[in-house]
N, C-alpha and C. Protein backbone atom coordinates (compact mmCIF):
# COMPACT_ATOMS: atom_id res chain seq x y z
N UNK A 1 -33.69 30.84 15.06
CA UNK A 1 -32.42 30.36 15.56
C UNK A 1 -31.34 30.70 14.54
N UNK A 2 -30.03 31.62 15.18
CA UNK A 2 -29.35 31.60 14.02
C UNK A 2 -27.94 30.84 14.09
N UNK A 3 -27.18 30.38 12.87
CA UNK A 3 -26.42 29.71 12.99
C UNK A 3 -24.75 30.25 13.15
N UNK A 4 -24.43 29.80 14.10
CA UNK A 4 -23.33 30.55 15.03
C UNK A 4 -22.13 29.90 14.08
N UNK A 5 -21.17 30.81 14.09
CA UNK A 5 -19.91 29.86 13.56
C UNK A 5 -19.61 28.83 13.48
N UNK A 6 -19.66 28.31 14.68
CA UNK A 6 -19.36 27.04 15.86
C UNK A 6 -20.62 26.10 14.63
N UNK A 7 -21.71 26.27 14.76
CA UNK A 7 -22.73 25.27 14.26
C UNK A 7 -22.40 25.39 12.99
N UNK A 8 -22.01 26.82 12.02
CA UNK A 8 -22.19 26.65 10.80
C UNK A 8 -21.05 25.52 10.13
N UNK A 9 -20.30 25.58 11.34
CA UNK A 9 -18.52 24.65 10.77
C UNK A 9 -19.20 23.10 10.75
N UNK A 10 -19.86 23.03 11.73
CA UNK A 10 -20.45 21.72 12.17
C UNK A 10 -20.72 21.04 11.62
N UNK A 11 -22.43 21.71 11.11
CA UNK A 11 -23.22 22.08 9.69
C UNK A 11 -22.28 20.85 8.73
N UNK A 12 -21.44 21.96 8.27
CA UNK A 12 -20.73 21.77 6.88
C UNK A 12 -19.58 20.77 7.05
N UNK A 13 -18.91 20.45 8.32
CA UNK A 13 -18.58 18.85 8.38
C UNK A 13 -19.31 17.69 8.04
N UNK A 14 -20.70 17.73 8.81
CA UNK A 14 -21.54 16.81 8.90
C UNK A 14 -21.96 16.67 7.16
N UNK A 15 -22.47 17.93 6.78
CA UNK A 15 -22.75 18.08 4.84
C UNK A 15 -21.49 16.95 4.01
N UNK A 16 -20.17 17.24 4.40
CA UNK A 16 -19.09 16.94 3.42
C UNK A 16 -19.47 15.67 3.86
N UNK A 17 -19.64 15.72 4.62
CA UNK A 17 -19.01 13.71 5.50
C UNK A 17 -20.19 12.65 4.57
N UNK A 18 -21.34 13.15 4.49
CA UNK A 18 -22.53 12.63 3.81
C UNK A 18 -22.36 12.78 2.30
N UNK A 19 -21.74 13.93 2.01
CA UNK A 19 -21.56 14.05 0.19
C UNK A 19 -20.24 13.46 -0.01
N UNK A 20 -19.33 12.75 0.74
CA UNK A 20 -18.53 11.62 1.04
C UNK A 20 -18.49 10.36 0.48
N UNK A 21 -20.36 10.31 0.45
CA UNK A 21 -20.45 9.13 0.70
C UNK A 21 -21.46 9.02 -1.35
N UNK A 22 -21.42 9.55 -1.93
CA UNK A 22 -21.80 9.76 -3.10
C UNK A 22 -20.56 10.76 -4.06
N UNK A 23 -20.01 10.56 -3.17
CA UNK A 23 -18.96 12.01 -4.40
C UNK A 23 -18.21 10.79 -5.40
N UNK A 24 -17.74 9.02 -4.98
CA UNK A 24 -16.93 8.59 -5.27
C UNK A 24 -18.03 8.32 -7.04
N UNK A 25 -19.26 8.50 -7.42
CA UNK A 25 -20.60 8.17 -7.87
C UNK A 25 -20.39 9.30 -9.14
N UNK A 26 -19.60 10.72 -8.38
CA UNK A 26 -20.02 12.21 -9.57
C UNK A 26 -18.56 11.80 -9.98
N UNK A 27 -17.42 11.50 -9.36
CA UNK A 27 -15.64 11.89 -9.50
C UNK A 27 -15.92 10.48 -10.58
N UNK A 28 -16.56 9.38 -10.56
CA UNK A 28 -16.50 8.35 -12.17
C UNK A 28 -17.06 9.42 -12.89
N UNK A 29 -17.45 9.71 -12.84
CA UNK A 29 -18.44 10.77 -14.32
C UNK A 29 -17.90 11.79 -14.37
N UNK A 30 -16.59 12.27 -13.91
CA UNK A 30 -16.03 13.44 -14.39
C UNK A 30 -16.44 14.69 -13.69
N UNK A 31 -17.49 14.36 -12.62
CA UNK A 31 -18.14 15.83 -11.84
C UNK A 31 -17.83 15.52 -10.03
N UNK A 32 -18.40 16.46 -9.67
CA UNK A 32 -18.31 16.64 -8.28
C UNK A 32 -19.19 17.93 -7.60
N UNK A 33 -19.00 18.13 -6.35
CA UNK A 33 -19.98 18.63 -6.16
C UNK A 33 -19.69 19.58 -4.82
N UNK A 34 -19.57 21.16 -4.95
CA UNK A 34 -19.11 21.79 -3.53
C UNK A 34 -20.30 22.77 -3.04
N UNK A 35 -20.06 22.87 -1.04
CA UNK A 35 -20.93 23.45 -0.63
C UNK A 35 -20.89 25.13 -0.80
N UNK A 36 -21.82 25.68 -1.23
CA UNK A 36 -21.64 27.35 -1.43
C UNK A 36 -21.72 28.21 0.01
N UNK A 37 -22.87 27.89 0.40
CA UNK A 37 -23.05 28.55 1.85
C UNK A 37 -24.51 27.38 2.50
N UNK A 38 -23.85 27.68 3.89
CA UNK A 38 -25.39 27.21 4.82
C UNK A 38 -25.57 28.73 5.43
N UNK A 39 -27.10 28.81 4.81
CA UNK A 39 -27.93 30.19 5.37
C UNK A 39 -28.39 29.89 7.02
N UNK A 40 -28.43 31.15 7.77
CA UNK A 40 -28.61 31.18 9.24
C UNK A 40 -29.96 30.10 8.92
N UNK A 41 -30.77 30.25 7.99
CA UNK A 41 -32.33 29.60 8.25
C UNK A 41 -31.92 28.04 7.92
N UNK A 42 -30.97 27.39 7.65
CA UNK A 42 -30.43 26.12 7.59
C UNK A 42 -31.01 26.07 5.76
N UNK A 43 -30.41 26.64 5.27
CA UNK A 43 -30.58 25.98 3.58
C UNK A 43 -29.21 26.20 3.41
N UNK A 44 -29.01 25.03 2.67
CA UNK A 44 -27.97 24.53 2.13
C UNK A 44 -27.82 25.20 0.76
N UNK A 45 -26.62 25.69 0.26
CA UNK A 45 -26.75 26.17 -1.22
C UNK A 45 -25.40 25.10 -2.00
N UNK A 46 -25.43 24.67 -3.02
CA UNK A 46 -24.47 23.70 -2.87
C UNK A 46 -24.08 23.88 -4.73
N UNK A 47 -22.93 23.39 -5.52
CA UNK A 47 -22.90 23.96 -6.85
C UNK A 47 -22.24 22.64 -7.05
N UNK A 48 -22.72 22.33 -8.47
CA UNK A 48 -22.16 20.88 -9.20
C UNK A 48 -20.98 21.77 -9.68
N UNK A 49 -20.27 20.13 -10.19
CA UNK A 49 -18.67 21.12 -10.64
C UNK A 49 -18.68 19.94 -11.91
N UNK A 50 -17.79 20.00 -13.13
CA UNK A 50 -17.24 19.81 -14.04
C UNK A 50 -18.23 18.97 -15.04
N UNK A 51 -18.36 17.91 -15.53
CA UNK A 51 -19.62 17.62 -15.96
C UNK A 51 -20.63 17.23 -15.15
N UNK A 52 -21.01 17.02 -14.25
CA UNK A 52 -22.31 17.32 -13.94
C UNK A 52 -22.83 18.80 -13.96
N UNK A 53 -22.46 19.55 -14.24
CA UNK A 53 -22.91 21.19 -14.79
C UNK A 53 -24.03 20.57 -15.65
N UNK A 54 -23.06 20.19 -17.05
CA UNK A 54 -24.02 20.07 -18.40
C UNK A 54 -24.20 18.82 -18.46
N UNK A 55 -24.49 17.66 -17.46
CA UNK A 55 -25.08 16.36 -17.29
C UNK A 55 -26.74 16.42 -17.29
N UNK A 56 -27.32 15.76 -18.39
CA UNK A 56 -28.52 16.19 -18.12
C UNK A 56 -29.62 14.85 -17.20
N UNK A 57 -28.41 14.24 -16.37
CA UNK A 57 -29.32 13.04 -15.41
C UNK A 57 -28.76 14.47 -14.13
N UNK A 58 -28.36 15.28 -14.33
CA UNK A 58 -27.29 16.29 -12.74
C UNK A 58 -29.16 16.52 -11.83
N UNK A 59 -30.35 16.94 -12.39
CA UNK A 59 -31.48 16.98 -11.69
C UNK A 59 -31.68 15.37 -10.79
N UNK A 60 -31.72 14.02 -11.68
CA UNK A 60 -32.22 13.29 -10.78
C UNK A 60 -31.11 13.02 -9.75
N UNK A 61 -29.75 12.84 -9.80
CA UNK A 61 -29.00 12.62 -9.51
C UNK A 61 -28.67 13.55 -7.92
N UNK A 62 -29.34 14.70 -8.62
CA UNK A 62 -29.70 15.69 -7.07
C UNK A 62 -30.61 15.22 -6.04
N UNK A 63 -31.62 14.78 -6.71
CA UNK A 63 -32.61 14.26 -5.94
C UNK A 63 -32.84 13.16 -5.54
N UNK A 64 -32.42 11.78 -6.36
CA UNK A 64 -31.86 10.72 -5.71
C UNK A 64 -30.54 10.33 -4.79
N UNK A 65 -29.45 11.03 -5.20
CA UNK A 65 -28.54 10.66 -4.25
C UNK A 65 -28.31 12.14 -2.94
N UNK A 66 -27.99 13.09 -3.67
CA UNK A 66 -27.18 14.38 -2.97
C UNK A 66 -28.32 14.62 -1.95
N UNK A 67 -29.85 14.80 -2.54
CA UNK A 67 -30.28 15.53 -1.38
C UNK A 67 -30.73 14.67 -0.61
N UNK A 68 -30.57 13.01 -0.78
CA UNK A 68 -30.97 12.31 0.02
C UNK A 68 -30.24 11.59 1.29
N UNK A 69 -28.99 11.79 0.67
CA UNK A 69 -28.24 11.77 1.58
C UNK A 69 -27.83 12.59 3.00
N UNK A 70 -27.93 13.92 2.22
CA UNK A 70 -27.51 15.08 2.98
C UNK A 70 -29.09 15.15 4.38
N UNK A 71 -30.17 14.74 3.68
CA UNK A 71 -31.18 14.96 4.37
C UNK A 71 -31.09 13.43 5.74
N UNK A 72 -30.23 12.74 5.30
CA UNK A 72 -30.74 10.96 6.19
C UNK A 72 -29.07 11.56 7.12
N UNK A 73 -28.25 11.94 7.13
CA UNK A 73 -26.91 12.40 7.73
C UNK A 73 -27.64 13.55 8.71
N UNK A 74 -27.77 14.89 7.91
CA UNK A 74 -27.88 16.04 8.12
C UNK A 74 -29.51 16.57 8.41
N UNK A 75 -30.07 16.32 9.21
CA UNK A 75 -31.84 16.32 9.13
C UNK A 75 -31.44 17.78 9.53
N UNK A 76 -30.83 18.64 10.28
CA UNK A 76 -30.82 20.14 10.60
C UNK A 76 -31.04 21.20 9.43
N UNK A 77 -31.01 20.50 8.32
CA UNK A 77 -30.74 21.23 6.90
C UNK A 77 -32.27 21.08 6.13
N UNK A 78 -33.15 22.61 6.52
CA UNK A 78 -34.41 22.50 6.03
C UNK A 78 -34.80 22.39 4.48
N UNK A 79 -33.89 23.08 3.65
CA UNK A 79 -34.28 22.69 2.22
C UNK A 79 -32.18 22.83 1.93
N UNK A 80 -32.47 22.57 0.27
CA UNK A 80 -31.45 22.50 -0.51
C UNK A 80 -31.75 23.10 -1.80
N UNK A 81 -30.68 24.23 -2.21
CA UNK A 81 -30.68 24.66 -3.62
C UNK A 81 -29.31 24.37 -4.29
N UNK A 82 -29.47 23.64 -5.88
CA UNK A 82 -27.97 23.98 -6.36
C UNK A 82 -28.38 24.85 -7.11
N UNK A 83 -27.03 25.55 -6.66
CA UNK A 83 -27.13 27.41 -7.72
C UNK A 83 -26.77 27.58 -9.20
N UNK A 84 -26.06 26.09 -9.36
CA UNK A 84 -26.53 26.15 -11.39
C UNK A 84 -27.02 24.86 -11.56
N UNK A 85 -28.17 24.81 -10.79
CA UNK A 85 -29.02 23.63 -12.11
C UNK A 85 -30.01 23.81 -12.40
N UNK A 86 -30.11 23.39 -13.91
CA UNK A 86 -30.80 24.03 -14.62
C UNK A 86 -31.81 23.13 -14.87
């Protein structure tokens, strides 16, 4: 199935609206967090911004809040990569 304009806009409403709901969590700590691309196969690519880059809780913090969120909002979204964490 590939993802049509129309869905990819969708997609990435539904993404922001859920990272909405944790961004107020990265913007106290000086970071934040934007979407890179949703691939036709539904992966999410997504990039921390300002200190959460070189935050070294930015791993659990992915995995407790961002991808859990995005996954309980957004179930269409088969995996998640952020493209600088290290």
């Amino acid at each position: 199935m590939s993802v049509t304009t129309t869905n990819k806009e969708e997609l990435i409403a539904k993404i922001e609206t859920s990272l909405d709901d944790i961004r107020p969590y990265l913007e106290a700590d000086g970071g934040n967090i934007r979407i890179v691309d949703v691939t036709e196969d539904h992966i999410l690519k997504l990039e921390f911004q300002g200190n959460c880059v070189s935050c070294p809780m930015s791993s659990m913090t992915f995995k407790a809040g961002v991808e859990e969120a995005i996954k309980r909002h957004v179930p269409e979204i088969k995996s998640i990569e952020v493209t600088n964490l290290s």
